[in-house]
C-alpha atoms as a PDB file:
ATOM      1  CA  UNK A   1       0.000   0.000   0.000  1.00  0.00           C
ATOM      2  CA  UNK A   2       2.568   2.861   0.473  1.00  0.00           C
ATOM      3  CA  UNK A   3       4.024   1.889  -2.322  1.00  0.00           C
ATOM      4  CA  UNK A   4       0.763   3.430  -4.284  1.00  0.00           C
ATOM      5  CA  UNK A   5       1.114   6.424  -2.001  1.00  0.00           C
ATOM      6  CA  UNK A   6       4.578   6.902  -2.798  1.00  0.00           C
ATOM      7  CA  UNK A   7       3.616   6.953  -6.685  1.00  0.00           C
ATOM      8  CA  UNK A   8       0.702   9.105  -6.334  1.00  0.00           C
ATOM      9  CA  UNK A   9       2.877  11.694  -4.544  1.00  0.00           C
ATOM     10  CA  UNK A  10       5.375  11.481  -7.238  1.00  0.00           C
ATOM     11  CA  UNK A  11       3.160  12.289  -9.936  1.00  0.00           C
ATOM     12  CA  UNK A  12       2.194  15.269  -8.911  1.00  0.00           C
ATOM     13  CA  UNK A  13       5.804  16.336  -7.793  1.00  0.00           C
ATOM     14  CA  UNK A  14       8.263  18.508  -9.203  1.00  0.00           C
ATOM     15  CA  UNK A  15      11.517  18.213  -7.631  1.00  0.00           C
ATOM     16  CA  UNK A  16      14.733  20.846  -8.714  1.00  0.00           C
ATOM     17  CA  UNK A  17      18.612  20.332  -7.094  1.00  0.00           C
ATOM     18  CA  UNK A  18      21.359  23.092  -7.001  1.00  0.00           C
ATOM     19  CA  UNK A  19      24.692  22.968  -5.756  1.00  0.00           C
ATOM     20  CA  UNK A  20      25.604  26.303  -4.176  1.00  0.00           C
ATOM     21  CA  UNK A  21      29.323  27.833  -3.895  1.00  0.00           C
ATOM     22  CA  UNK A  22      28.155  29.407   0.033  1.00  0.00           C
ATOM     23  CA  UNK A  23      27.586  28.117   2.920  1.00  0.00           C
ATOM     24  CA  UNK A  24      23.901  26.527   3.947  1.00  0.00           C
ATOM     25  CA  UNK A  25      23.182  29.621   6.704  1.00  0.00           C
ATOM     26  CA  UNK A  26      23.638  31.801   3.515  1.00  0.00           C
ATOM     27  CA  UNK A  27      21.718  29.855   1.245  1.00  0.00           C
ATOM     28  CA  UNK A  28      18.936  29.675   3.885  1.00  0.00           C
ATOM     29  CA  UNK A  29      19.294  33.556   4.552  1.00  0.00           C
ATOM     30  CA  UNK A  30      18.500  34.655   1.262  1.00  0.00           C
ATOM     31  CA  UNK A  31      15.550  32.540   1.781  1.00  0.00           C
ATOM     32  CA  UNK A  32      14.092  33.581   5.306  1.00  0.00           C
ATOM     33  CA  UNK A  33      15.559  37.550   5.072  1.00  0.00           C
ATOM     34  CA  UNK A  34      12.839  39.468   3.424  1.00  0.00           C
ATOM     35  CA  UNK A  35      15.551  42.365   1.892  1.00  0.00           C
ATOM     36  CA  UNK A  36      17.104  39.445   0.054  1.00  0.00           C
ATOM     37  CA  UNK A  37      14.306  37.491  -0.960  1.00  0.00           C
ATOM     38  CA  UNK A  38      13.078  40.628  -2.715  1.00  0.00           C
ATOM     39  CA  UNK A  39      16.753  41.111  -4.155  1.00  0.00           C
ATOM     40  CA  UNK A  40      16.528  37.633  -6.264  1.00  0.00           C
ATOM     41  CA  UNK A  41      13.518  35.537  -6.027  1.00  0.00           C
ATOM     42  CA  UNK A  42      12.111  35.565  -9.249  1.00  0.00           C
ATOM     43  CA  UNK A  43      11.755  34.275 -12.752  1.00  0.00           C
ATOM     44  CA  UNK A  44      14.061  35.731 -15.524  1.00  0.00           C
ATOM     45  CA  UNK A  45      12.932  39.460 -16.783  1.00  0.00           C
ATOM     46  CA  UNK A  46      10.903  39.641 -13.742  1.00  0.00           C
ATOM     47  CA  UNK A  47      11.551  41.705 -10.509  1.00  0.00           C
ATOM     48  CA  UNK A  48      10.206  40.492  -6.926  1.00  0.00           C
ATOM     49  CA  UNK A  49       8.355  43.407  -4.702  1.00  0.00           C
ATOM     50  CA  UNK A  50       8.217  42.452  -1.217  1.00  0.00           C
ATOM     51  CA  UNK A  51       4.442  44.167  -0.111  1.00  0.00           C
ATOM     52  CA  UNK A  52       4.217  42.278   3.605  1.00  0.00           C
ATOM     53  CA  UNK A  53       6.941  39.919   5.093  1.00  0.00           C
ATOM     54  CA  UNK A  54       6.488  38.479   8.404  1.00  0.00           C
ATOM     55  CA  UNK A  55       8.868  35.128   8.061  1.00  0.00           C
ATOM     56  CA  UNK A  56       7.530  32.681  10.987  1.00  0.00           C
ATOM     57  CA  UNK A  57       5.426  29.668  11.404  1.00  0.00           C
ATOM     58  CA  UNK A  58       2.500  30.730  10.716  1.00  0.00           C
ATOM     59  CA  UNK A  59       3.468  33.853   8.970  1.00  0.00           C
ATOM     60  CA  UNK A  60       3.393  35.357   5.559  1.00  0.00           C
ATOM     61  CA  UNK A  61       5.037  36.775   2.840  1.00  0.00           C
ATOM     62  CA  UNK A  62       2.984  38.802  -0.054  1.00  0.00           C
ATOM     63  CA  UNK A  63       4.883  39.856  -3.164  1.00  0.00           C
ATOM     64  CA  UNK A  64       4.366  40.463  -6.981  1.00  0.00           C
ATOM     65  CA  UNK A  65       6.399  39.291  -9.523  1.00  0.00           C
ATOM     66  CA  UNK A  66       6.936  42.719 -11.648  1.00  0.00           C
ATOM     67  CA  UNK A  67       7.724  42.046 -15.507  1.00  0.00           C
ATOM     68  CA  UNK A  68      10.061  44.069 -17.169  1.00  0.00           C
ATOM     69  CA  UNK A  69       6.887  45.633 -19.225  1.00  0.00           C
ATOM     70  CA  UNK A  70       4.930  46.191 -16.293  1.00  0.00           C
ATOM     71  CA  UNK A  71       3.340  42.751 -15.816  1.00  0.00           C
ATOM     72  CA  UNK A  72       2.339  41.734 -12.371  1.00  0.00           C
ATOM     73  CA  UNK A  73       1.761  38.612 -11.154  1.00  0.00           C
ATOM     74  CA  UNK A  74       0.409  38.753  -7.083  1.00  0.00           C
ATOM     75  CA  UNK A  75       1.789  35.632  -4.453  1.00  0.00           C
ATOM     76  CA  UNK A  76       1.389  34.685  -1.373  1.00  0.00           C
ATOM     77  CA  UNK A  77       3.171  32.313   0.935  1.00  0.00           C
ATOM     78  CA  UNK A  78       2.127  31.182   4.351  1.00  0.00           C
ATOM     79  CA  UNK A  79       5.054  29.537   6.224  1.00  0.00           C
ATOM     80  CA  UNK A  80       4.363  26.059   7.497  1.00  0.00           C
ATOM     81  CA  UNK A  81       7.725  25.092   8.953  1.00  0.00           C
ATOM     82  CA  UNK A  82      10.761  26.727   9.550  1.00  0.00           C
ATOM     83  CA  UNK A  83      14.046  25.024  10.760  1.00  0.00           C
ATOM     84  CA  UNK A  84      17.220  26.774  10.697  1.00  0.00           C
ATOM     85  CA  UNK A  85      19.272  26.193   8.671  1.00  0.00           C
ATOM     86  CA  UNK A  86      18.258  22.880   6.968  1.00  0.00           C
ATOM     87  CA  UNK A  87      14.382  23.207   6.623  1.00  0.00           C
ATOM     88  CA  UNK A  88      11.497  25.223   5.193  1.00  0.00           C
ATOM     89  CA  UNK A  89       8.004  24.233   4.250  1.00  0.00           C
ATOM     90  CA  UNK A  90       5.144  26.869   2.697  1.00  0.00           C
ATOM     91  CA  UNK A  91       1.845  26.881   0.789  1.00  0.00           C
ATOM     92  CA  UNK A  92       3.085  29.207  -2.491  1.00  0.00           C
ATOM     93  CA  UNK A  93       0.216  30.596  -4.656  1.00  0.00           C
ATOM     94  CA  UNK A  94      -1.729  33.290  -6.058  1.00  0.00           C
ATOM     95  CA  UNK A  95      -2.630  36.221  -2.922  1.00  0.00           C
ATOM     96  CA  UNK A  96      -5.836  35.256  -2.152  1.00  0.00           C
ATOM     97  CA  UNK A  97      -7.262  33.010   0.113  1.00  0.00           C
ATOM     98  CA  UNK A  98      -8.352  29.411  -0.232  1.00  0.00           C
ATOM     99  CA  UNK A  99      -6.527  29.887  -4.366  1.00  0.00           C
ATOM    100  CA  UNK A 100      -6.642  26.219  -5.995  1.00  0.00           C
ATOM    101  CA  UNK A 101      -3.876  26.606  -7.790  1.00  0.00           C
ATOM    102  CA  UNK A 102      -1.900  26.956  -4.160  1.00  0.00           C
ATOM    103  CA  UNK A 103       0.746  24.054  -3.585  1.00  0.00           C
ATOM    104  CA  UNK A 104       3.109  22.678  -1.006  1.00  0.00           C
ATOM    105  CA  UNK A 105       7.081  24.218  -1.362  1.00  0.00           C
ATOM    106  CA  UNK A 106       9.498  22.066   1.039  1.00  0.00           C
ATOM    107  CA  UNK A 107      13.054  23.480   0.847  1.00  0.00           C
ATOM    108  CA  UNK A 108      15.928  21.212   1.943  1.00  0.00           C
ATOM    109  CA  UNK A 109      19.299  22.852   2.730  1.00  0.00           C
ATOM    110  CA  UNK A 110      21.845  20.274   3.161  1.00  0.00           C
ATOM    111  CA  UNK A 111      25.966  21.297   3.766  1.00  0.00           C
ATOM    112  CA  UNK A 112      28.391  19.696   2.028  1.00  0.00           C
ATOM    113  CA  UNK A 113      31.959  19.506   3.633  1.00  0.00           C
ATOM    114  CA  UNK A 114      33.509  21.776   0.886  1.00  0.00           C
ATOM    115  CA  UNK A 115      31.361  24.580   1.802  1.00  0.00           C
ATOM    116  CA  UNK A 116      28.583  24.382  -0.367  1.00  0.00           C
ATOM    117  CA  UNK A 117      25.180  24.200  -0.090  1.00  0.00           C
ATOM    118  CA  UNK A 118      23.082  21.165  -1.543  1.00  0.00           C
ATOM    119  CA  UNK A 119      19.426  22.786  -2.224  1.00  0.00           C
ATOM    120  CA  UNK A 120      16.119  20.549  -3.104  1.00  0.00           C
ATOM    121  CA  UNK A 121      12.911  22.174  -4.238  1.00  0.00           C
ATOM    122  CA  UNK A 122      10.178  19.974  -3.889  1.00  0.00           C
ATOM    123  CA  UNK A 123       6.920  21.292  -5.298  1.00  0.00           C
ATOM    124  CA  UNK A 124       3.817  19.247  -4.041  1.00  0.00           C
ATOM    125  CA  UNK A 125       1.280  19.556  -6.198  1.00  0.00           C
ATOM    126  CA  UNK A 126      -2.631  19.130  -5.422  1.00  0.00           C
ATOM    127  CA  UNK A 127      -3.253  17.201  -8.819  1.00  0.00           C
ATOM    128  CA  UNK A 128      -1.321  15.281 -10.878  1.00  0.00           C
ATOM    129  CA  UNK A 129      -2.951  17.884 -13.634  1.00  0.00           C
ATOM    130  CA  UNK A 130      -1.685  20.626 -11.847  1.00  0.00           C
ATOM    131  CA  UNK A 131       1.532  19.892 -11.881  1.00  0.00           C
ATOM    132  CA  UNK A 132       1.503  18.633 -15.254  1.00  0.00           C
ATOM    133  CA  UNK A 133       0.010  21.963 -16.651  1.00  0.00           C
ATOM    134  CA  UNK A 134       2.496  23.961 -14.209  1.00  0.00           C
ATOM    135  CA  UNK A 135       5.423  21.536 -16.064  1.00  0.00           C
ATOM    136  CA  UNK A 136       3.527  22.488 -19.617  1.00  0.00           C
ATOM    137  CA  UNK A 137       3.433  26.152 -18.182  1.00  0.00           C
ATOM    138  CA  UNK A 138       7.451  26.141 -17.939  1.00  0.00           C
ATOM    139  CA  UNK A 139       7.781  25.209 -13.980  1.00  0.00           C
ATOM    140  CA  UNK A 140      11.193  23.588 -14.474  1.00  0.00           C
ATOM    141  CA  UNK A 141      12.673  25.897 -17.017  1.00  0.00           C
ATOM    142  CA  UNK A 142      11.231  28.971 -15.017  1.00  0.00           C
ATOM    143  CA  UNK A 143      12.404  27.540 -11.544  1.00  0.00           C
ATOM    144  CA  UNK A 144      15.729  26.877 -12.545  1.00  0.00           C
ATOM    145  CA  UNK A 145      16.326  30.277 -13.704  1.00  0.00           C
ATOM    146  CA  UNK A 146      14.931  31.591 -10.842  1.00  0.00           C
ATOM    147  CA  UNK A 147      17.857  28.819  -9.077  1.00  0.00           C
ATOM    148  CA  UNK A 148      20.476  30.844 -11.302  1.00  0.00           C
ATOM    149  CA  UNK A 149      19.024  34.187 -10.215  1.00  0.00           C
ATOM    150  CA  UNK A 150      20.089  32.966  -6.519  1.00  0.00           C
ATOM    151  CA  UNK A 151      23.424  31.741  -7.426  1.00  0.00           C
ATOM    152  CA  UNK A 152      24.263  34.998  -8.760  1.00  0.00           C
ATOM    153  CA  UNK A 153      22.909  36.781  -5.681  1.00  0.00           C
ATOM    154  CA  UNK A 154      25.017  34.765  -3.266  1.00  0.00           C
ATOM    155  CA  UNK A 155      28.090  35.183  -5.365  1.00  0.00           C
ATOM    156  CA  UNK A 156      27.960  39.246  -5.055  1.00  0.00           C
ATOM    157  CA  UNK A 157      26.449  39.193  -1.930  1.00  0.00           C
END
Protein backbone atom coordinates (compact mmCIF):
# COMPACT_ATOMS: atom_id res chain seq x y z
CA UNK A 1 0.00 0.00 0.00
CA UNK A 2 2.57 2.86 0.47
CA UNK A 3 4.02 1.89 -2.32
CA UNK A 4 0.76 3.43 -4.28
CA UNK A 5 1.11 6.42 -2.00
CA UNK A 6 4.58 6.90 -2.80
CA UNK A 7 3.62 6.95 -6.68
CA UNK A 8 0.70 9.11 -6.33
CA UNK A 9 2.88 11.69 -4.54
CA UNK A 10 5.37 11.48 -7.24
CA UNK A 11 3.16 12.29 -9.94
CA UNK A 12 2.19 15.27 -8.91
CA UNK A 13 5.80 16.34 -7.79
CA UNK A 14 8.26 18.51 -9.20
CA UNK A 15 11.52 18.21 -7.63
CA UNK A 16 14.73 20.85 -8.71
CA UNK A 17 18.61 20.33 -7.09
CA UNK A 18 21.36 23.09 -7.00
CA UNK A 19 24.69 22.97 -5.76
CA UNK A 20 25.60 26.30 -4.18
CA UNK A 21 29.32 27.83 -3.89
CA UNK A 22 28.16 29.41 0.03
CA UNK A 23 27.59 28.12 2.92
CA UNK A 24 23.90 26.53 3.95
CA UNK A 25 23.18 29.62 6.70
CA UNK A 26 23.64 31.80 3.52
CA UNK A 27 21.72 29.86 1.25
CA UNK A 28 18.94 29.67 3.89
CA UNK A 29 19.29 33.56 4.55
CA UNK A 30 18.50 34.66 1.26
CA UNK A 31 15.55 32.54 1.78
CA UNK A 32 14.09 33.58 5.31
CA UNK A 33 15.56 37.55 5.07
CA UNK A 34 12.84 39.47 3.42
CA UNK A 35 15.55 42.36 1.89
CA UNK A 36 17.10 39.44 0.05
CA UNK A 37 14.31 37.49 -0.96
CA UNK A 38 13.08 40.63 -2.72
CA UNK A 39 16.75 41.11 -4.16
CA UNK A 40 16.53 37.63 -6.26
CA UNK A 41 13.52 35.54 -6.03
CA UNK A 42 12.11 35.56 -9.25
CA UNK A 43 11.76 34.27 -12.75
CA UNK A 44 14.06 35.73 -15.52
CA UNK A 45 12.93 39.46 -16.78
CA UNK A 46 10.90 39.64 -13.74
CA UNK A 47 11.55 41.70 -10.51
CA UNK A 48 10.21 40.49 -6.93
CA UNK A 49 8.35 43.41 -4.70
CA UNK A 50 8.22 42.45 -1.22
CA UNK A 51 4.44 44.17 -0.11
CA UNK A 52 4.22 42.28 3.60
CA UNK A 53 6.94 39.92 5.09
CA UNK A 54 6.49 38.48 8.40
CA UNK A 55 8.87 35.13 8.06
CA UNK A 56 7.53 32.68 10.99
CA UNK A 57 5.43 29.67 11.40
CA UNK A 58 2.50 30.73 10.72
CA UNK A 59 3.47 33.85 8.97
CA UNK A 60 3.39 35.36 5.56
CA UNK A 61 5.04 36.77 2.84
CA UNK A 62 2.98 38.80 -0.05
CA UNK A 63 4.88 39.86 -3.16
CA UNK A 64 4.37 40.46 -6.98
CA UNK A 65 6.40 39.29 -9.52
CA UNK A 66 6.94 42.72 -11.65
CA UNK A 67 7.72 42.05 -15.51
CA UNK A 68 10.06 44.07 -17.17
CA UNK A 69 6.89 45.63 -19.22
CA UNK A 70 4.93 46.19 -16.29
CA UNK A 71 3.34 42.75 -15.82
CA UNK A 72 2.34 41.73 -12.37
CA UNK A 73 1.76 38.61 -11.15
CA UNK A 74 0.41 38.75 -7.08
CA UNK A 75 1.79 35.63 -4.45
CA UNK A 76 1.39 34.68 -1.37
CA UNK A 77 3.17 32.31 0.94
CA UNK A 78 2.13 31.18 4.35
CA UNK A 79 5.05 29.54 6.22
CA UNK A 80 4.36 26.06 7.50
CA UNK A 81 7.73 25.09 8.95
CA UNK A 82 10.76 26.73 9.55
CA UNK A 83 14.05 25.02 10.76
CA UNK A 84 17.22 26.77 10.70
CA UNK A 85 19.27 26.19 8.67
CA UNK A 86 18.26 22.88 6.97
CA UNK A 87 14.38 23.21 6.62
CA UNK A 88 11.50 25.22 5.19
CA UNK A 89 8.00 24.23 4.25
CA UNK A 90 5.14 26.87 2.70
CA UNK A 91 1.84 26.88 0.79
CA UNK A 92 3.08 29.21 -2.49
CA UNK A 93 0.22 30.60 -4.66
CA UNK A 94 -1.73 33.29 -6.06
CA UNK A 95 -2.63 36.22 -2.92
CA UNK A 96 -5.84 35.26 -2.15
CA UNK A 97 -7.26 33.01 0.11
CA UNK A 98 -8.35 29.41 -0.23
CA UNK A 99 -6.53 29.89 -4.37
CA UNK A 100 -6.64 26.22 -5.99
CA UNK A 101 -3.88 26.61 -7.79
CA UNK A 102 -1.90 26.96 -4.16
CA UNK A 103 0.75 24.05 -3.59
CA UNK A 104 3.11 22.68 -1.01
CA UNK A 105 7.08 24.22 -1.36
CA UNK A 106 9.50 22.07 1.04
CA UNK A 107 13.05 23.48 0.85
CA UNK A 108 15.93 21.21 1.94
CA UNK A 109 19.30 22.85 2.73
CA UNK A 110 21.84 20.27 3.16
CA UNK A 111 25.97 21.30 3.77
CA UNK A 112 28.39 19.70 2.03
CA UNK A 113 31.96 19.51 3.63
CA UNK A 114 33.51 21.78 0.89
CA UNK A 115 31.36 24.58 1.80
CA UNK A 116 28.58 24.38 -0.37
CA UNK A 117 25.18 24.20 -0.09
CA UNK A 118 23.08 21.17 -1.54
CA UNK A 119 19.43 22.79 -2.22
CA UNK A 120 16.12 20.55 -3.10
CA UNK A 121 12.91 22.17 -4.24
CA UNK A 122 10.18 19.97 -3.89
CA UNK A 123 6.92 21.29 -5.30
CA UNK A 124 3.82 19.25 -4.04
CA UNK A 125 1.28 19.56 -6.20
CA UNK A 126 -2.63 19.13 -5.42
CA UNK A 127 -3.25 17.20 -8.82
CA UNK A 128 -1.32 15.28 -10.88
CA UNK A 129 -2.95 17.88 -13.63
CA UNK A 130 -1.69 20.63 -11.85
CA UNK A 131 1.53 19.89 -11.88
CA UNK A 132 1.50 18.63 -15.25
CA UNK A 133 0.01 21.96 -16.65
CA UNK A 134 2.50 23.96 -14.21
CA UNK A 135 5.42 21.54 -16.06
CA UNK A 136 3.53 22.49 -19.62
CA UNK A 137 3.43 26.15 -18.18
CA UNK A 138 7.45 26.14 -17.94
CA UNK A 139 7.78 25.21 -13.98
CA UNK A 140 11.19 23.59 -14.47
CA UNK A 141 12.67 25.90 -17.02
CA UNK A 142 11.23 28.97 -15.02
CA UNK A 143 12.40 27.54 -11.54
CA UNK A 144 15.73 26.88 -12.55
CA UNK A 145 16.33 30.28 -13.70
CA UNK A 146 14.93 31.59 -10.84
CA UNK A 147 17.86 28.82 -9.08
CA UNK A 148 20.48 30.84 -11.30
CA UNK A 149 19.02 34.19 -10.22
CA UNK A 150 20.09 32.97 -6.52
CA UNK A 151 23.42 31.74 -7.43
CA UNK A 152 24.26 35.00 -8.76
CA UNK A 153 22.91 36.78 -5.68
CA UNK A 154 25.02 34.76 -3.27
CA UNK A 155 28.09 35.18 -5.36
CA UNK A 156 27.96 39.25 -5.06
CA UNK A 157 26.45 39.19 -1.93
Amino acid sequence: MARAIETWEMEREIVLTRVFDAPRERVFRAWTDPDRIGAWFAPKGFACRVRQADVRVGGMLRFDFVGDEGLIYDNRITYLEITSPSRIVFDHGADKDDDPGQFRVTLLFDAQSNGKTVLTLRQLHPTKEQRDGGIGFGAVEIGNGTMDKLAEYLRAE
